[in-house]
N, C-alpha and C. Protein backbone atom coordinates (compact mmCIF):
# COMPACT_ATOMS: atom_id res chain seq x y z
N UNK A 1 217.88 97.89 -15.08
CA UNK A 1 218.17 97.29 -13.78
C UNK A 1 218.47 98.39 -12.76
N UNK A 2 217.81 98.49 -11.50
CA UNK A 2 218.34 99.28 -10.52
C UNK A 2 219.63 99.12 -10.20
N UNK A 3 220.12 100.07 -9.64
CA UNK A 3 221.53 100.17 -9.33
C UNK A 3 221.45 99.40 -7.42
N UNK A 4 220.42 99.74 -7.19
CA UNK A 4 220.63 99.70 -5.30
C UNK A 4 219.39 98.97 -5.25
N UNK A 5 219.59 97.82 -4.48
CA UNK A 5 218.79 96.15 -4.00
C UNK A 5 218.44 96.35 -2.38
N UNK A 6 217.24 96.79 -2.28
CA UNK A 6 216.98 97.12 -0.53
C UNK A 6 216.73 95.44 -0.53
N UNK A 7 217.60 95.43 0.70
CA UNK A 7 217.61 93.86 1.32
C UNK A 7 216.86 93.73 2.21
N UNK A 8 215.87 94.50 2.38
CA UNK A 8 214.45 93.99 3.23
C UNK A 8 215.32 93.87 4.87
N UNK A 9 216.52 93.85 5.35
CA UNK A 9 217.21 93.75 6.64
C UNK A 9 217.85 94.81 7.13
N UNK A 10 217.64 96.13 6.69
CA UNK A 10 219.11 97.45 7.20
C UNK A 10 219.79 97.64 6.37
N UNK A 11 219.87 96.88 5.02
CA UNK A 11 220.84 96.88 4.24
C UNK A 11 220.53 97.36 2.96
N UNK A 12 221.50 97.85 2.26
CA UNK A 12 220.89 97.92 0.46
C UNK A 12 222.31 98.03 -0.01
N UNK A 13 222.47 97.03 -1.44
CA UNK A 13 223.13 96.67 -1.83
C UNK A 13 223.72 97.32 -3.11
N UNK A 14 225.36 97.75 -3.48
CA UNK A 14 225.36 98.45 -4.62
C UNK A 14 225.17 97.59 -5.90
N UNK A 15 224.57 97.44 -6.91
CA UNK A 15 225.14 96.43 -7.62
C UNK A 15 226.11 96.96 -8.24
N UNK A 16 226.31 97.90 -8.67
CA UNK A 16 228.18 98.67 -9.50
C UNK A 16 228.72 98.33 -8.45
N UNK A 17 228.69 98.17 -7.26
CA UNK A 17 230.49 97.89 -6.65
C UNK A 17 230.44 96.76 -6.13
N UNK A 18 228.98 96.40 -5.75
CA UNK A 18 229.34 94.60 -5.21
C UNK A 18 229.18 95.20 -3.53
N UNK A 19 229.29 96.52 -2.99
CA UNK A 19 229.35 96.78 -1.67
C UNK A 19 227.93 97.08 -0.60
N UNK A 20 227.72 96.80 0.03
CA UNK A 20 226.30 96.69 0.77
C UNK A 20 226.81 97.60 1.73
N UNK A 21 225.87 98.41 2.09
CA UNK A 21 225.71 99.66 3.08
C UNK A 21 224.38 99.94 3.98
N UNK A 22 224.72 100.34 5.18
CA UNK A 22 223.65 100.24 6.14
C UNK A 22 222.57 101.32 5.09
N UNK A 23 221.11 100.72 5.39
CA UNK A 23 220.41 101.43 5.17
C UNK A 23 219.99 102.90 5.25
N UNK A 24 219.86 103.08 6.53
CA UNK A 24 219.99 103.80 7.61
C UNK A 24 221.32 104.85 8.00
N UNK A 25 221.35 105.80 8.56
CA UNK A 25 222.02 107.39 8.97
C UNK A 25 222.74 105.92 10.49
N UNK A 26 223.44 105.60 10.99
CA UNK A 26 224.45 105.31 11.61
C UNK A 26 224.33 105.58 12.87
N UNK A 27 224.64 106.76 12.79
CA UNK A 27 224.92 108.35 13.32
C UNK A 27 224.88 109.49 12.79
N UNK A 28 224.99 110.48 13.93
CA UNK A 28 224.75 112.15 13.80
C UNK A 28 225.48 112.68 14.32
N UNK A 29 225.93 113.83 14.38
CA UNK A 29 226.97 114.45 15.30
C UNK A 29 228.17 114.07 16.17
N UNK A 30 228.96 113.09 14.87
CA UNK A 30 229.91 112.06 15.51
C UNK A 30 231.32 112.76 14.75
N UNK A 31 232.20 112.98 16.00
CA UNK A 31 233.96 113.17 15.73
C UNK A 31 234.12 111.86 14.37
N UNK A 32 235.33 112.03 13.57
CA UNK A 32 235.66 111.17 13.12
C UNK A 32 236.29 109.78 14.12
N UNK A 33 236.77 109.76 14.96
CA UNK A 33 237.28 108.74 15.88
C UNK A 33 236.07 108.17 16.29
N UNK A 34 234.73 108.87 17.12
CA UNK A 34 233.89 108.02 17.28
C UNK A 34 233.09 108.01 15.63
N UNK A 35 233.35 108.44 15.04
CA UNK A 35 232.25 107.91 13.95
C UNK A 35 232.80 106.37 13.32
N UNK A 36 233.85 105.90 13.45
CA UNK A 36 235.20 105.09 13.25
C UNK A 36 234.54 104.09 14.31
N UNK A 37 234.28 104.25 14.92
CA UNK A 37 234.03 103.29 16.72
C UNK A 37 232.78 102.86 16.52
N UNK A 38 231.49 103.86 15.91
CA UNK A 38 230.51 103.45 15.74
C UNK A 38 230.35 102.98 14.27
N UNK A 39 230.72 102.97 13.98
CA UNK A 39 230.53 102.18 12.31
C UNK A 39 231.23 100.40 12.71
N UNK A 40 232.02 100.31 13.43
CA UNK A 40 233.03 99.13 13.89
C UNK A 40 231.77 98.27 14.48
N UNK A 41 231.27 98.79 15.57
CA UNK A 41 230.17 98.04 16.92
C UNK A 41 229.17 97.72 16.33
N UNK A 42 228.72 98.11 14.89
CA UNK A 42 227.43 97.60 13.90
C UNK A 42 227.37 96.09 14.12
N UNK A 43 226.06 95.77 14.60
CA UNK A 43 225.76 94.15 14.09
C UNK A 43 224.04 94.48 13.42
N UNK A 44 224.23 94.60 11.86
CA UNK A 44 222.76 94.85 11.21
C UNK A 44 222.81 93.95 10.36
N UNK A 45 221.62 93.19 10.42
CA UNK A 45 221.50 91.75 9.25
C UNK A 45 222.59 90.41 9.74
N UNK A 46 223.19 90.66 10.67
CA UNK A 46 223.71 89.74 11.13
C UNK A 46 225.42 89.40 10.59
N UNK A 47 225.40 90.83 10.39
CA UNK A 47 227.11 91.50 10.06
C UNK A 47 227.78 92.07 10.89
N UNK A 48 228.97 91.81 11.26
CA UNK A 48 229.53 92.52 12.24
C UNK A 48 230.66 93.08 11.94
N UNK A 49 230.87 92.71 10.47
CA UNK A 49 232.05 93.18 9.46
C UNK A 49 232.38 94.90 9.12
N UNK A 50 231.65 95.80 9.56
CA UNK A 50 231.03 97.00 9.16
C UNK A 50 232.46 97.92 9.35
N UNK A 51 232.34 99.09 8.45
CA UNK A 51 233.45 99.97 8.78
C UNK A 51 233.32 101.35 8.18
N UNK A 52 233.91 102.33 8.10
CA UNK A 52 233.27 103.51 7.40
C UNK A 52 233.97 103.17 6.07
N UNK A 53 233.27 104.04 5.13
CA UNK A 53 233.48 103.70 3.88
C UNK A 53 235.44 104.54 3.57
N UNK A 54 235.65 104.80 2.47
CA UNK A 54 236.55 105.27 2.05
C UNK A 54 236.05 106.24 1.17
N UNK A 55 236.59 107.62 0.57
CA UNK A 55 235.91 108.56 0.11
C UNK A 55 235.51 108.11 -1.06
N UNK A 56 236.44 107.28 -1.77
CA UNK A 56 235.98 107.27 -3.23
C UNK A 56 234.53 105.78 -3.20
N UNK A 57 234.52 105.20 -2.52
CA UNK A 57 233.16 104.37 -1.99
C UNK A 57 231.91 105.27 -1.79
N UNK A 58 232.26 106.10 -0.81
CA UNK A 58 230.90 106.77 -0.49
C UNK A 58 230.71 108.15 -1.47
N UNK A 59 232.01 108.32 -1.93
CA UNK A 59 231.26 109.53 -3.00
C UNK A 59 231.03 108.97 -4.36
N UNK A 60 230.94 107.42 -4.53
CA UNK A 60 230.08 106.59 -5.83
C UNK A 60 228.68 107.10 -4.96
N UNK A 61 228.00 106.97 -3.89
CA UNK A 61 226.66 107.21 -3.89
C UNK A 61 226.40 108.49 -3.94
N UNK A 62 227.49 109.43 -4.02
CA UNK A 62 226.54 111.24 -4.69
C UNK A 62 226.24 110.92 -5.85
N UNK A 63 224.73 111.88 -5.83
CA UNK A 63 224.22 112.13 -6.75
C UNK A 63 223.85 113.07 -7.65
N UNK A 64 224.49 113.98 -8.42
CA UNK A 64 224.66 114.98 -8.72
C UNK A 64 223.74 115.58 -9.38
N UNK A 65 222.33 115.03 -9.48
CA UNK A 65 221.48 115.48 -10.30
C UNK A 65 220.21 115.77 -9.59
N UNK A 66 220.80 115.40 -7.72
CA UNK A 66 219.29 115.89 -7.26
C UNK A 66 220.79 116.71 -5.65
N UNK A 67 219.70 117.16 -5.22
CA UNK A 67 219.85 118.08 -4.01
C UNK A 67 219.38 117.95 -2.97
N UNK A 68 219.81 117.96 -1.25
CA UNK A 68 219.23 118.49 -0.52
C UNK A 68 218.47 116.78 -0.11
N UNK A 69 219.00 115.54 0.00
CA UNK A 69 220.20 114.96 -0.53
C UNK A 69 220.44 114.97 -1.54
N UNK A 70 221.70 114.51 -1.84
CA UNK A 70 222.45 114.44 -3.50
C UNK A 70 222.65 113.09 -3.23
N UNK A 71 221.45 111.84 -3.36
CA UNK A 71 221.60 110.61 -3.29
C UNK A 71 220.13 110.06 -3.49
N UNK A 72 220.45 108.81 -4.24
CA UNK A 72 218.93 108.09 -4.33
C UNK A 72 218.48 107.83 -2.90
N UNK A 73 217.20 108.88 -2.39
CA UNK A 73 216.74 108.56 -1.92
C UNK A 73 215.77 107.32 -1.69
N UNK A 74 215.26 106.94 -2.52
CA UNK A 74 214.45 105.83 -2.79
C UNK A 74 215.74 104.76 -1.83
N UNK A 75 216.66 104.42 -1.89
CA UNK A 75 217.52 103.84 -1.12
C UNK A 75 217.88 104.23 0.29
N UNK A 76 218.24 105.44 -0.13
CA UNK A 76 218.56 105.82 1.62
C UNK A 76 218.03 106.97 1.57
N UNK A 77 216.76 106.30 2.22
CA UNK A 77 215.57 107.74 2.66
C UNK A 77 215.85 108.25 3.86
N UNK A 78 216.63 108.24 4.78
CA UNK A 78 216.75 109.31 6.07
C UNK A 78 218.51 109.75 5.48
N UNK A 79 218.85 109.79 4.70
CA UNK A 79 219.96 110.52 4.71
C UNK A 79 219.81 112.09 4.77
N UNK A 80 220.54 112.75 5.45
CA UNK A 80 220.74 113.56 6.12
C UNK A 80 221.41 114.47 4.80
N UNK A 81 221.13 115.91 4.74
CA UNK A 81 221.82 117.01 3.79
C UNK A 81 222.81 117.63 4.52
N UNK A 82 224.04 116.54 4.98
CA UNK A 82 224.59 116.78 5.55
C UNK A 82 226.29 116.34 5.20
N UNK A 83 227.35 116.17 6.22
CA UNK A 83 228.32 115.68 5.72
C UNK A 83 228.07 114.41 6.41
N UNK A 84 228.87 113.65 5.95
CA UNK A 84 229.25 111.91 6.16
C UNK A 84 231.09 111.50 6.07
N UNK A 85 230.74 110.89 7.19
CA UNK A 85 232.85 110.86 7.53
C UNK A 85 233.40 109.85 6.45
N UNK A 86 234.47 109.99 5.55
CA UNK A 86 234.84 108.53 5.59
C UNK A 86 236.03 108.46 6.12
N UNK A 87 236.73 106.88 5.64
CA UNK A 87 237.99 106.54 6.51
C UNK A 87 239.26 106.80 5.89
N UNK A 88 239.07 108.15 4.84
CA UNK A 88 240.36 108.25 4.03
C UNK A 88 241.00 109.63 4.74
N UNK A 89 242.26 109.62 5.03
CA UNK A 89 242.76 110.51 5.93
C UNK A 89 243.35 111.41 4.56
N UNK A 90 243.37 112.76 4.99
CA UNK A 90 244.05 113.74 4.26
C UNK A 90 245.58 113.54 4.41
N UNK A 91 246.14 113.75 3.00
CA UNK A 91 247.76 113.28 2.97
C UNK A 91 248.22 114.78 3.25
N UNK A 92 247.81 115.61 2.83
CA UNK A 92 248.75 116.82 3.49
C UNK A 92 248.61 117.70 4.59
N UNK A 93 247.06 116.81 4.99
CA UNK A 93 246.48 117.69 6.82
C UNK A 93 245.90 116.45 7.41
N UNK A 94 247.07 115.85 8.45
CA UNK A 94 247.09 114.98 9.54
C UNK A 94 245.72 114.99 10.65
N UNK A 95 245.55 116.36 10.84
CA UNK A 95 244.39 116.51 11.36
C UNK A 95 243.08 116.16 10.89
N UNK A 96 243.42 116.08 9.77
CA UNK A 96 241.96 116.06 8.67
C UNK A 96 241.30 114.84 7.67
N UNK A 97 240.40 114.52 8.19
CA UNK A 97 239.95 113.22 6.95
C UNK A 97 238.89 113.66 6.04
N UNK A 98 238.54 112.94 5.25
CA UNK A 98 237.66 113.09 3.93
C UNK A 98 236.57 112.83 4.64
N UNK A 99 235.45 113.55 4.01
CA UNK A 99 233.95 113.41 4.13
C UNK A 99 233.39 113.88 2.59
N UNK A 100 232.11 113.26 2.40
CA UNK A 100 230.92 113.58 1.35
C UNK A 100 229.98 114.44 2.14
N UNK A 101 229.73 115.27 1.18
CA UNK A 101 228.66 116.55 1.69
C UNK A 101 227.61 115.99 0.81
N UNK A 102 226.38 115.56 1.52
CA UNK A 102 225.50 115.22 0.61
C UNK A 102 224.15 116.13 0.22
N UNK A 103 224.74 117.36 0.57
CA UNK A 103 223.93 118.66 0.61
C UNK A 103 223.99 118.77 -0.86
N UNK A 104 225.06 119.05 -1.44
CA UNK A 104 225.18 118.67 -2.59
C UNK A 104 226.47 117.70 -3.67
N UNK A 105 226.48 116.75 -2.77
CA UNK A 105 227.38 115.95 -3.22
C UNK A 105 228.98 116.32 -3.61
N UNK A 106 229.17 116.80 -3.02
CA UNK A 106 230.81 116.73 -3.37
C UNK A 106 231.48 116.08 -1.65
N UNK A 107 233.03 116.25 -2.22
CA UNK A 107 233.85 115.47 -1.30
C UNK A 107 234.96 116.71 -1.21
N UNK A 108 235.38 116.72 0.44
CA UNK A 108 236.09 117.41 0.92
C UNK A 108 236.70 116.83 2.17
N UNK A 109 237.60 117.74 2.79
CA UNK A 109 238.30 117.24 4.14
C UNK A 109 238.17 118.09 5.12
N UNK A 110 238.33 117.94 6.20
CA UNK A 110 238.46 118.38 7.34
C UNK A 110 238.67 118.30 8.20
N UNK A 111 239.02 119.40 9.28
CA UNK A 111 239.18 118.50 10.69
C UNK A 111 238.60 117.42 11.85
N UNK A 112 239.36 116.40 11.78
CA UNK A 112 239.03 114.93 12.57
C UNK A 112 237.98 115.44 13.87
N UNK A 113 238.01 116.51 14.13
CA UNK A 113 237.12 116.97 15.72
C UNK A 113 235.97 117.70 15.07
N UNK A 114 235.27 117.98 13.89
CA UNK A 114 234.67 117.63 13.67
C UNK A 114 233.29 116.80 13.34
N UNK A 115 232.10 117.61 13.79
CA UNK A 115 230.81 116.44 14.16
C UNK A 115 230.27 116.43 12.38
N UNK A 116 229.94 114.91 12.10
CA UNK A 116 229.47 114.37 10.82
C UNK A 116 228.50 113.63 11.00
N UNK A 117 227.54 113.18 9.76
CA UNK A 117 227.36 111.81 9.98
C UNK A 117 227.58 110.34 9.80
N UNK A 118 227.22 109.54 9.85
CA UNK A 118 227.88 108.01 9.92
C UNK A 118 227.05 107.27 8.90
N UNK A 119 227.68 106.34 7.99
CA UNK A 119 227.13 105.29 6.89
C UNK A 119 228.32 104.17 6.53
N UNK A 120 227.57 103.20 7.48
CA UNK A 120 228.59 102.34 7.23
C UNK A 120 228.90 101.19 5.61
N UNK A 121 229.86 100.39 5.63
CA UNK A 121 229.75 99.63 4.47
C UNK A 121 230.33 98.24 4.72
N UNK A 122 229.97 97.38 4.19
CA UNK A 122 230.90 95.94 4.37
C UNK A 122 231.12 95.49 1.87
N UNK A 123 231.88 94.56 1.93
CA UNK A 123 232.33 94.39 0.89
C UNK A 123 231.52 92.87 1.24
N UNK A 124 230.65 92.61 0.36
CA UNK A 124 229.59 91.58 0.16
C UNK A 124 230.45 90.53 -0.37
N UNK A 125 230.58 89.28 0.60
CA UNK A 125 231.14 87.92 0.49
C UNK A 125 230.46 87.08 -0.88
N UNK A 126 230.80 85.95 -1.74
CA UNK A 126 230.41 85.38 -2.62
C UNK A 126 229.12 84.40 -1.92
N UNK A 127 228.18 84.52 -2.60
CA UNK A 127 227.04 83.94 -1.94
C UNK A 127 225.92 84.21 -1.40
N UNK A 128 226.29 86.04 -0.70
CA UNK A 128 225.72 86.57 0.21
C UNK A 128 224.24 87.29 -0.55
């Protein structure tokens, strides 16, 4: 069974977490505050629920066995070999939140001023 369900709408679906994520790069060269703003204003597939992920969410999609992205592309083919913001703030640098480097998949922090890119996520309702 595949792990990731392209929903034919912007969307593709995890089946390990139950969480659906924009298809699609978001954004590019976004502060964490606007990357936060633009992940929020998403209406794709007719969701308006959208938010940035949390680190340990978006670093389930590294992939450690490919490079340059470190992610099934077959799912998210314009991802960027780049970093990606999420919404988990660093506990011992205020200034600094978590991002996935999907250059080669790992997870790190840094400073909030900071340009990243954007991948949003919603937590898939019963039914959906």
């Amino acid at each position: 069974m595949k792990r990731f369900t392209d929903n034919g709408d912007g969307t593709v679906t995890d089946t390990l977490t139950g969480l659906m994520w924009t298809k699609a790069t978001v954004a590019k060269g976004k502060t964490h505050k606007k990357a936060t703003a633009a992940a929020k204003k998403l209406d794709v597939a007719g969701h308006k629920d959208w938010r940035l992920p949390t680190v340990e969410e978006l670093f389930l999609l590294a992939d450690r066995t490919r490079m340059r992205p470190a992610i099934d592309v077959e799912a998210f083919p314009d991802t960027e070999s780049d970093w990606y913001w999420a919404n988990t703030d660093s506990a011992w640098a205020p200034s600094c939140a978590w991002f996935v480097a999907f250059h080669h998949g790992l997870a790190t922090y840094y400073g909030r001023s900071s340009e990243a890119c954007v991948r949003a996520v919603r937590v898939v309702s019963a039914g959906q």
